[in-house]
Protein backbone atom coordinates (compact mmCIF):
# COMPACT_ATOMS: atom_id res chain seq x y z
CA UNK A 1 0.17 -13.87 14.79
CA UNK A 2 3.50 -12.68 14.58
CA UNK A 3 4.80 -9.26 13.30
CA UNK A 4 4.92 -9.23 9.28
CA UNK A 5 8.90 -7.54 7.84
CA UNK A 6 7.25 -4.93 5.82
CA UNK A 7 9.12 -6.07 2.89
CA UNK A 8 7.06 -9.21 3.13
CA UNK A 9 4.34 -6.68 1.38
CA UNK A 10 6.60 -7.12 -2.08
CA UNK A 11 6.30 -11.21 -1.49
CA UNK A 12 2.76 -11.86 -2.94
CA UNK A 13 3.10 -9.69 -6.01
CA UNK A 14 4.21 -6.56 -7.58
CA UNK A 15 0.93 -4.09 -7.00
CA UNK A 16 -0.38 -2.92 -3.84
CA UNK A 17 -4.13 -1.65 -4.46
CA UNK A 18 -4.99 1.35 -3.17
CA UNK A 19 -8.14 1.03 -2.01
CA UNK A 20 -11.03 4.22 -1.65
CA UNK A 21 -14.19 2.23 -0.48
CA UNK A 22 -17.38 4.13 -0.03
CA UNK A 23 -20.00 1.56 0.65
CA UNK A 24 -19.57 -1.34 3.50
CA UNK A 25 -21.32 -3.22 1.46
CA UNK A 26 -18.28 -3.13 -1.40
CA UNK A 27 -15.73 -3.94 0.70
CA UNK A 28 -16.14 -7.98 0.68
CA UNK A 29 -17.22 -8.25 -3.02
CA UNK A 30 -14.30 -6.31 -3.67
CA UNK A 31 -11.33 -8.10 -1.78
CA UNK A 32 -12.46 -11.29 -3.08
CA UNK A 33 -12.48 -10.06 -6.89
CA UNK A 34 -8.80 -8.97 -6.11
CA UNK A 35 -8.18 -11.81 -4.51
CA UNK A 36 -9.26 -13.97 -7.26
CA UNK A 37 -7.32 -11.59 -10.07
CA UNK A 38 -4.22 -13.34 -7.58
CA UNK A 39 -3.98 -9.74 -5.34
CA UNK A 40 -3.48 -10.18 -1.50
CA UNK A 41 -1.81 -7.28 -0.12
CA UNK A 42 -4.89 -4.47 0.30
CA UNK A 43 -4.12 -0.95 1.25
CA UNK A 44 -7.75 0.63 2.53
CA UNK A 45 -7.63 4.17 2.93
CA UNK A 46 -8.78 5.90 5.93
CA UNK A 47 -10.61 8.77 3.45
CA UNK A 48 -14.35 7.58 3.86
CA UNK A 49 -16.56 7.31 7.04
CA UNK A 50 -16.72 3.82 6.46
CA UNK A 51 -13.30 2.21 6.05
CA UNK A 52 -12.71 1.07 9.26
CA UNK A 53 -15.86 -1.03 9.62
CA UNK A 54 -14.56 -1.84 5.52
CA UNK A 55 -11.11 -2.66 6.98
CA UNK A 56 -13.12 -4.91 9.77
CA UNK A 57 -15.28 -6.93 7.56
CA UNK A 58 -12.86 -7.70 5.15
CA UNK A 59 -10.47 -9.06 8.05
CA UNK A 60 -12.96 -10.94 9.18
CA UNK A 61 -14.54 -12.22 5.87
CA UNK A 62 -11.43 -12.30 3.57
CA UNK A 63 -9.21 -14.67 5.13
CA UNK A 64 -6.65 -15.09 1.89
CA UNK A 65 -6.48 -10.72 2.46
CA UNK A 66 -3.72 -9.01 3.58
CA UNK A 67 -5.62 -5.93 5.45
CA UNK A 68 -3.79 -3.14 5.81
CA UNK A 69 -5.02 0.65 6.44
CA UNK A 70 -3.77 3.64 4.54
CA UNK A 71 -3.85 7.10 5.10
CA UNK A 72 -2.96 6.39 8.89
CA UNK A 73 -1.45 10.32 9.59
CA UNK A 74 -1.37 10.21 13.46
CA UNK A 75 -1.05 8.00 16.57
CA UNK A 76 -4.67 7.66 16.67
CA UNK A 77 -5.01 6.33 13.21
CA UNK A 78 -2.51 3.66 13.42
CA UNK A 79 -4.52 2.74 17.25
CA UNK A 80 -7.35 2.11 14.93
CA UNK A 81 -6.31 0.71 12.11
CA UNK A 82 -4.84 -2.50 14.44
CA UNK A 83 -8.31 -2.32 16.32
CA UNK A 84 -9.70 -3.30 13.30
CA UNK A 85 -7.85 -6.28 12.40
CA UNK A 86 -5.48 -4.23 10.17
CA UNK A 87 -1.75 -6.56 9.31
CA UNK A 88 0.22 -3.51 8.65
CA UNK A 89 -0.21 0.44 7.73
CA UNK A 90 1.15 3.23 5.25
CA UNK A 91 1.31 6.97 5.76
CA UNK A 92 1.24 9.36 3.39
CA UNK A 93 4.31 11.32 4.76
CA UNK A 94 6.54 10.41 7.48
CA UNK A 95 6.48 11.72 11.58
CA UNK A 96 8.32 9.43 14.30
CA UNK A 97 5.26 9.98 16.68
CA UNK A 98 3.76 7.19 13.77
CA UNK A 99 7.10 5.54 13.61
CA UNK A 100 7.18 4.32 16.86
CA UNK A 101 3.43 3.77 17.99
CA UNK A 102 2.77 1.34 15.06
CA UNK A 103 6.23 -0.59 16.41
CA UNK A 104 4.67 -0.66 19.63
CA UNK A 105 1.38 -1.46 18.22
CA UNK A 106 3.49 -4.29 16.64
CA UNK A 107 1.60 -2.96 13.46
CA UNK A 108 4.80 -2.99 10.39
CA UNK A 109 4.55 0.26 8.79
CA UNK A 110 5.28 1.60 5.01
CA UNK A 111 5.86 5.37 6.02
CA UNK A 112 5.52 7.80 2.86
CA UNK A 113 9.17 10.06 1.68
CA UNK A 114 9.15 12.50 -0.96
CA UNK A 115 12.87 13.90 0.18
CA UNK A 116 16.35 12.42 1.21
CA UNK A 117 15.85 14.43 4.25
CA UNK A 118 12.67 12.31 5.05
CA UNK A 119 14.27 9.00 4.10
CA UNK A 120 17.17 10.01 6.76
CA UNK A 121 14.42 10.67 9.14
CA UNK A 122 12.15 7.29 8.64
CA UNK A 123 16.00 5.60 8.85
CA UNK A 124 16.89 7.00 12.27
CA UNK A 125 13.78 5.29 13.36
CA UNK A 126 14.91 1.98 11.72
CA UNK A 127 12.35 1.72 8.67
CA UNK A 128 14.28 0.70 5.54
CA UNK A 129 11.62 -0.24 3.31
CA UNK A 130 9.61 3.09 1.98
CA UNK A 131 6.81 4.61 -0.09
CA UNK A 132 7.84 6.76 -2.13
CA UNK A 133 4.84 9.45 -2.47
CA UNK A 134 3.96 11.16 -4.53
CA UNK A 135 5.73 9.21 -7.02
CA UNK A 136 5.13 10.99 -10.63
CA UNK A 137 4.73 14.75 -8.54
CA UNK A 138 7.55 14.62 -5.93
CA UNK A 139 10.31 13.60 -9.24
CA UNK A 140 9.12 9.53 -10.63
CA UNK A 141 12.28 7.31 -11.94
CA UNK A 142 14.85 10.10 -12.05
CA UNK A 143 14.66 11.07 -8.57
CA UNK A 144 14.54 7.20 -7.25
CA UNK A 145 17.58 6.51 -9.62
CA UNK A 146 19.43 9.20 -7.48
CA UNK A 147 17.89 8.08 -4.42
CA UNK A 148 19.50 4.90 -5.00
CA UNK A 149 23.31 5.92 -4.49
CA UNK A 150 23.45 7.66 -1.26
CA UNK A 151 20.48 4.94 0.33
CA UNK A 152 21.43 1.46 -1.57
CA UNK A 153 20.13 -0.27 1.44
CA UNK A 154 16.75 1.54 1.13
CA UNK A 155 13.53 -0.16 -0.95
CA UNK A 156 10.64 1.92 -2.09
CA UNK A 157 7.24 1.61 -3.01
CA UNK A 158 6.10 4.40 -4.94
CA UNK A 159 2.57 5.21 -5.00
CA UNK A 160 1.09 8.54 -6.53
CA UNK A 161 -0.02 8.45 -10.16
CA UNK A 162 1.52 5.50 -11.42
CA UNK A 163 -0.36 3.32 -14.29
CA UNK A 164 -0.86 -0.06 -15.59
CA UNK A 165 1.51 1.31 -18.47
CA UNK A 166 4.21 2.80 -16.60
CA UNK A 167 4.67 0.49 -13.47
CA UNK A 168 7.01 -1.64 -15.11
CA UNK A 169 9.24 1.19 -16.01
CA UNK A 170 9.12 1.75 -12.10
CA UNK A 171 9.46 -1.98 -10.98
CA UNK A 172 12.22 -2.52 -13.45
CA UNK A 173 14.43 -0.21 -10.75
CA UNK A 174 16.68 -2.17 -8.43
CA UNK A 175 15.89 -0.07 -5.26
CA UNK A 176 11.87 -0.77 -6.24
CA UNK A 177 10.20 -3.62 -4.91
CA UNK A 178 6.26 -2.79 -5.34
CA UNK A 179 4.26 -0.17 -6.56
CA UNK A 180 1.15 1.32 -5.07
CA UNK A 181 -1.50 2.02 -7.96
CA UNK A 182 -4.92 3.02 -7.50
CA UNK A 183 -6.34 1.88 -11.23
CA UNK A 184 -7.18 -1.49 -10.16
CA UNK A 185 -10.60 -0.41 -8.46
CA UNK A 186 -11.49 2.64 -10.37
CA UNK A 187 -14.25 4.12 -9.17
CA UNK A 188 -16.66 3.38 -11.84
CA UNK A 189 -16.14 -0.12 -11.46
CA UNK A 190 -17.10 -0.43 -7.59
CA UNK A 191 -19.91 1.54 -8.44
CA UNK A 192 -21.81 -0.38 -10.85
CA UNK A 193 -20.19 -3.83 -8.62
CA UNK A 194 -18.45 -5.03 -11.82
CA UNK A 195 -16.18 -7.60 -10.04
CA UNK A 196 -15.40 -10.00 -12.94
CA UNK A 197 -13.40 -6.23 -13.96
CA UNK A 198 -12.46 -5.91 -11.10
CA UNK A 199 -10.80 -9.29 -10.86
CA UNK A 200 -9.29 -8.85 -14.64
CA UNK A 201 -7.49 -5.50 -13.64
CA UNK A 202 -5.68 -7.61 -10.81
CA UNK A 203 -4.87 -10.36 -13.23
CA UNK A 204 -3.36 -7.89 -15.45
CA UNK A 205 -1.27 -5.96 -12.62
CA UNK A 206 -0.32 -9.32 -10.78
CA UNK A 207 1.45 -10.43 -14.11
CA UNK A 208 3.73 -7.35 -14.12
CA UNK A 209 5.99 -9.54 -12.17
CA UNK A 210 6.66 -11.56 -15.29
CA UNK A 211 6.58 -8.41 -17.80
């Protein structure tokens, strides 16, 4: 398989779930209600015990999925997170140590910036295509808006309490090519396995391309 551009995330539509999965048992049910609600690109988080094997199964299982592990904060992570079948991986912040394993992994990587300074850094290292995280906390719109002039070559994808209701505002911004949102597989949801909601919520966030 060859090595995904990162910006080929952005390609199959303008959310990328993030993904907390608690139960191995959720993790197939759940891709394929995404899947079906016409979501491909799946960020699992590394923040349970089980989202590796999660990560694994839904690899394996999933086929139409686009795997891909979050929360991958060190060497080791991004190791694992290609072990398991992962297609790419995002960090929450940004070191070079994660740059350049997961480029000799051959694993494309969407490293987290809050800063300029850290959007210099992720640059030196030749990553041009960002999340921007925390999105709402670290300064929303405004700050990508000034973000824009000094870095017009740079793309974000900000992540970090963005909405259903306020993505647009954020995918309306030239330098913004995705968002990261985490409302398509509230927790409730998963819990009581309500997939056909499941599957709706993607509907709804995969048509904010046409909003």
């Amino acid at each position: 398989m060859t090595m995904m551009n990162p910006r080929e995330l952005a390609a199959p539509g303008p959310v990328i779930p993030v993904i907390v999965i608690q139960r191995l048992d959720d993790a197939v049910p759940l891709a394929q209600a995404l899947i079906e609600g016409g979501v491909r690109v799946l960020e699992i988080t590394l923040r349970t015990p089980v989202a590796l094997r999660c990560m694994e199964a839904i690899a394996r299982a999933v086929p139409d999925a686009i795997v891909g592990a979050g929360t991958v904060r060190n060497v080791a992570d991004a190791q694992a997170a290609r072990d398991a079948g992962c297609r790419f991986a995002v960090s929450p912040g940004y070191s070079s140590d994660v740059g350049i394993a997961c480029r000799n992994l051959g694993l494309p990587l969407l490293p987290g910036v809050a800063t300029a300074s850290e959007v210099m850094q992720a640059n030196a290292d030749g990553y041009d295509f960002l999340k921007f995280f925390p999105a709402t906390a670290a300064g929303g719109i405004p700050l990508l808006k000034a973000l824009a002039g000094p870095f017009p070559d740079v793309a974000f994808c900000p992540t970090g309490g963005i909405t259903v209701e306020t993505a647009p505002q954020f995918l309306a911004l030239p330098n913004v090519k995705v968002c990261g949102g985490s409302w398509l597989t509230p927790q409730d949801a998963v819990d009581a396995k309500d997939w056909p909601r499941i599957t709706q919520l993607a509907r709804a966030s995969a048509a904010l391309r046409n909003a």
